[in-house]
N, C-alpha and C. Protein backbone atom coordinates (compact mmCIF):
# COMPACT_ATOMS: atom_id res chain seq x y z
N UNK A 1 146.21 94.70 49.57
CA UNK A 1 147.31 93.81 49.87
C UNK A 1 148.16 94.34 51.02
N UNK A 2 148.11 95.75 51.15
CA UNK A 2 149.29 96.10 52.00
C UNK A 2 148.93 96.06 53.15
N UNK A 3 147.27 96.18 53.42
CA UNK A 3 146.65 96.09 54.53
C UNK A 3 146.86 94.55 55.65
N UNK A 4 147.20 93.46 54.76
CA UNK A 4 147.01 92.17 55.35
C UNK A 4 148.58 92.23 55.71
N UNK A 5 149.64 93.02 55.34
CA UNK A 5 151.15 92.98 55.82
C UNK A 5 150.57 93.75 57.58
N UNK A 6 149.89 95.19 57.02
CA UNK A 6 149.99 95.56 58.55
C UNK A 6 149.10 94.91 59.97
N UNK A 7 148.35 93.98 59.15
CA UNK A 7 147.85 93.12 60.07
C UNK A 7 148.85 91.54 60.75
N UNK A 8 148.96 91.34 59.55
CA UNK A 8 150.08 90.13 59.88
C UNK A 8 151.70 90.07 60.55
N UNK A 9 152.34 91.04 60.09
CA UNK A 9 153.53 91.36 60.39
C UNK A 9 153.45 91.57 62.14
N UNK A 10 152.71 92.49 62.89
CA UNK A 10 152.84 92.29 64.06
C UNK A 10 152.39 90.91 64.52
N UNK A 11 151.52 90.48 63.91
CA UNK A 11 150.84 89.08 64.72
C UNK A 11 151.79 88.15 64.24
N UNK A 12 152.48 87.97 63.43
CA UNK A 12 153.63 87.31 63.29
C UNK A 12 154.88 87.47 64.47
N UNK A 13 154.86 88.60 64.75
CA UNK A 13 155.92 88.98 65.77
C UNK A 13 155.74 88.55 66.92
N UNK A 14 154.09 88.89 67.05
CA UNK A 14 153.94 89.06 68.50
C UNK A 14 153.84 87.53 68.80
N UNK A 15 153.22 86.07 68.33
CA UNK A 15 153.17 84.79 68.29
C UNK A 15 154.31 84.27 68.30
N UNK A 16 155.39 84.76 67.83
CA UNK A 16 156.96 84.46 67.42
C UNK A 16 157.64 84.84 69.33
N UNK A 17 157.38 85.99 69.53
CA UNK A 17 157.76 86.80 71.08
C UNK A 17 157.01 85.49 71.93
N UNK A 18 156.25 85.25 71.97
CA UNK A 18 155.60 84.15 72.82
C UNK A 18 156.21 82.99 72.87
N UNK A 19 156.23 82.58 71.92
CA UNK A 19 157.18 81.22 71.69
C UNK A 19 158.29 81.32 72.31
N UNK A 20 158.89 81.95 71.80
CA UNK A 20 160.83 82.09 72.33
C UNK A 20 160.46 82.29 74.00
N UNK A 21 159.24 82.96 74.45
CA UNK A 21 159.19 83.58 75.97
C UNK A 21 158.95 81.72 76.71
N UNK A 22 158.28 81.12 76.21
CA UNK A 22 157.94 79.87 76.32
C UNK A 22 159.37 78.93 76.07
N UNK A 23 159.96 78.98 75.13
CA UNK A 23 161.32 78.15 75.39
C UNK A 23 162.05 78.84 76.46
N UNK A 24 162.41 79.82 76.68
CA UNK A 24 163.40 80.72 77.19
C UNK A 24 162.83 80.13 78.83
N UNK A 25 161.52 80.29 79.48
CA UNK A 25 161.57 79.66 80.57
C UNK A 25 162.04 78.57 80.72
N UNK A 26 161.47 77.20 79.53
CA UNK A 26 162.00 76.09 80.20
C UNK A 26 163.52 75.98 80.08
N UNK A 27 163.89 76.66 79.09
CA UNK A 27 165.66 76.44 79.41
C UNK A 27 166.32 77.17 80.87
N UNK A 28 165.30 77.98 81.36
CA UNK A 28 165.67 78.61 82.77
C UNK A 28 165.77 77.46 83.57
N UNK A 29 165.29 76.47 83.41
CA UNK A 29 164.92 75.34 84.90
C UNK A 29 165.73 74.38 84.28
N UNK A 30 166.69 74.02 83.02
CA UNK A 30 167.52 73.18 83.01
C UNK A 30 169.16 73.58 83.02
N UNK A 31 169.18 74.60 82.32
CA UNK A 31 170.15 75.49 82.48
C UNK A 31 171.35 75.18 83.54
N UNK A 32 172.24 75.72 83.66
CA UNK A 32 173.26 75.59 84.60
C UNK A 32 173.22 77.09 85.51
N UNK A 33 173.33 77.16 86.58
CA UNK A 33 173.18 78.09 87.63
C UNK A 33 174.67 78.66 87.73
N UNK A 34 174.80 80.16 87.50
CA UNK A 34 176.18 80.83 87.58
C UNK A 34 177.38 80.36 88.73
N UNK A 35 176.06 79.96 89.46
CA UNK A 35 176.57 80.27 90.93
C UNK A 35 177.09 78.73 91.34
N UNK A 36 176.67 78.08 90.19
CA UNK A 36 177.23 75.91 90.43
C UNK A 36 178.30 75.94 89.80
N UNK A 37 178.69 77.06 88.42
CA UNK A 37 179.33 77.30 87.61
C UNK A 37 180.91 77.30 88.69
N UNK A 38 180.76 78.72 89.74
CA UNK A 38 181.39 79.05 90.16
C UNK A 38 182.29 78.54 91.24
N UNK A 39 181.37 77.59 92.30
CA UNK A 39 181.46 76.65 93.66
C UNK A 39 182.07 75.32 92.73
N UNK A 40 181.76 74.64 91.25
CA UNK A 40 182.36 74.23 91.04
C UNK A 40 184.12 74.00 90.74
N UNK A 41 184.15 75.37 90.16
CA UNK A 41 185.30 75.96 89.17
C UNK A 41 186.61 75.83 90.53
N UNK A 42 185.99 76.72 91.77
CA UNK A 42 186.66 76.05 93.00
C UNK A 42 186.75 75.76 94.00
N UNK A 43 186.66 74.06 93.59
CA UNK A 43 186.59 73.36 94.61
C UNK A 43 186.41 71.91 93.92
N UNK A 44 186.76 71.74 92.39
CA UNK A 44 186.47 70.46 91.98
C UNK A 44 187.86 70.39 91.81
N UNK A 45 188.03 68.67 92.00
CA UNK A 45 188.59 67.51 92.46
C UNK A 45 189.12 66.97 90.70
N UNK A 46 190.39 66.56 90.46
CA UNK A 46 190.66 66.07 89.07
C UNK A 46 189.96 65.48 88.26
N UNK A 47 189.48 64.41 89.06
CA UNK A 47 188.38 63.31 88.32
C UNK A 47 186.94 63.84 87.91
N UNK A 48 186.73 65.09 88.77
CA UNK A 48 185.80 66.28 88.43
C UNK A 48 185.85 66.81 86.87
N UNK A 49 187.32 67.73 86.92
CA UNK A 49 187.62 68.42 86.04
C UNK A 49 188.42 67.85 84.82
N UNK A 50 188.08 66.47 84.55
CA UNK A 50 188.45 65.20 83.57
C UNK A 50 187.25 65.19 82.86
N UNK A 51 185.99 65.09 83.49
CA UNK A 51 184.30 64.83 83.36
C UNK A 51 184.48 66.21 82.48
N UNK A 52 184.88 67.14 82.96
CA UNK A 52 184.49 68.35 82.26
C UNK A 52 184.61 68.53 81.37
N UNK A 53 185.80 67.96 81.23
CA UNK A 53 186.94 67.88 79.41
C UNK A 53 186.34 67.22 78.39
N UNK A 54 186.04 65.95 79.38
CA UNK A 54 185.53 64.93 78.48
C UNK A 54 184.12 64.85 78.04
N UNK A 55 183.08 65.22 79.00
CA UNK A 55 181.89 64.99 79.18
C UNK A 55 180.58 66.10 78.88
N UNK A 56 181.57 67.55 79.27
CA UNK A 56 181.21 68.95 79.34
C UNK A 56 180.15 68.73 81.03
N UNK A 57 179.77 70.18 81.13
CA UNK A 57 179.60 70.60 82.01
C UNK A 57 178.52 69.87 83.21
N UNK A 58 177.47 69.21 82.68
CA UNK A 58 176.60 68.68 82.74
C UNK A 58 177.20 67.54 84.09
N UNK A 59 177.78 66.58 83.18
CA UNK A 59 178.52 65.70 83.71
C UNK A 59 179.38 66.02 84.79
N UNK A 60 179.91 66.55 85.06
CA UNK A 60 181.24 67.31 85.91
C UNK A 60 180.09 67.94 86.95
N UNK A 61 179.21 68.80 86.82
CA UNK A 61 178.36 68.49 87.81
C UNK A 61 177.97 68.16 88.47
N UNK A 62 177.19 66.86 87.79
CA UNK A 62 176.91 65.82 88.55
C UNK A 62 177.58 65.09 89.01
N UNK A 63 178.74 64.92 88.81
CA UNK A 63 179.91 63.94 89.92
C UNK A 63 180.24 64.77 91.19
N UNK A 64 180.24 66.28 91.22
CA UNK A 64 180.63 67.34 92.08
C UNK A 64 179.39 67.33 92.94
N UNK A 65 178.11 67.25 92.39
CA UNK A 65 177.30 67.02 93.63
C UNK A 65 176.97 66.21 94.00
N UNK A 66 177.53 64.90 93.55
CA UNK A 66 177.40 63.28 94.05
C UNK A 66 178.54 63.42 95.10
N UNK A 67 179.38 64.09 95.00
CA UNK A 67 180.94 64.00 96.61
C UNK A 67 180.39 65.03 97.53
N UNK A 68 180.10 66.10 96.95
CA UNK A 68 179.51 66.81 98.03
C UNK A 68 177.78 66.29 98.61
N UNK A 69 177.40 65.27 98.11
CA UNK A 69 175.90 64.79 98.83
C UNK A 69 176.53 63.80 100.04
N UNK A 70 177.52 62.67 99.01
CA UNK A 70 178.07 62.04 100.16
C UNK A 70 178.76 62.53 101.22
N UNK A 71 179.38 63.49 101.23
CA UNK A 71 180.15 63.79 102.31
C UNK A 71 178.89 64.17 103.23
N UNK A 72 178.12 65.27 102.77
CA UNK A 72 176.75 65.75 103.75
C UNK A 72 176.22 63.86 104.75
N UNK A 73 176.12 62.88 103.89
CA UNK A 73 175.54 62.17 104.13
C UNK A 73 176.78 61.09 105.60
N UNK A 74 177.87 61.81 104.67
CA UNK A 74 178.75 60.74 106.10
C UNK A 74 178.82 61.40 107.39
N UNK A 75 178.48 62.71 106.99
CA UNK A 75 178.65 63.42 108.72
C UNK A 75 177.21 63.41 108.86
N UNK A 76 176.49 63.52 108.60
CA UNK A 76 174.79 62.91 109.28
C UNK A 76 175.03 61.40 109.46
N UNK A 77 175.31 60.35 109.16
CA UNK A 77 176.01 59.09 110.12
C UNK A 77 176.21 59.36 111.00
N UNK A 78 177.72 59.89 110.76
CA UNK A 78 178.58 60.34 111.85
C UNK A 78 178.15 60.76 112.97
N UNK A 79 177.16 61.97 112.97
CA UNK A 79 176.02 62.08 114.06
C UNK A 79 175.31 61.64 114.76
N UNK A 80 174.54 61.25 113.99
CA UNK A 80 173.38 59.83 114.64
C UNK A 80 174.07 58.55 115.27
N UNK A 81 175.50 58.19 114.70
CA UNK A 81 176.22 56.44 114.99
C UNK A 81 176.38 57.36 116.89
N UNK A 82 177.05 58.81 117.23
CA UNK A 82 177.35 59.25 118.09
C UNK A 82 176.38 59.33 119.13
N UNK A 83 175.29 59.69 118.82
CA UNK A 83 174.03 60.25 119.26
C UNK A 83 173.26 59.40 119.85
């Protein structure tokens, strides 16, 4: 009997270590980036940091890089209407 613990107990572990290594990536690629954390924290706008309160982080995000896409996008106009 004690023999099938020292067989199982690591292969339990080690199948268990895999798994979590397997979630743990994909939460790497949805995750929030320290560094969006940070460029957000300052430089967002009220209606930003309302989303945040209300919505959590996710949300507040995505409104912060919807003003900062548009703005990118009005000075590339801005360029080309000149150009």
């Amino acid at each position: 009997m004690a023999v099938w613990f020292v067989f199982a107990v690591p292969l339990v572990i080690m199948f268990f270590a895999l798994f979590m290594e397997r979630v743990e990536a994909r939460l790497r690629h949805v995750a929030v980036q320290e560094t969006d954390v940070e460029e957000f924290l300052e430089q967002a706008r009220p209606d930003e940091v309302r989303a945040l309160y209300g919505h959590g982080i996710g949300r507040a995000l995505e409104l912060f890089r919807l003003r900062r896409l548009g703005g990118r996008a009005a000075k590339l106009r801005g360029r080309r209407g000149r150009g």
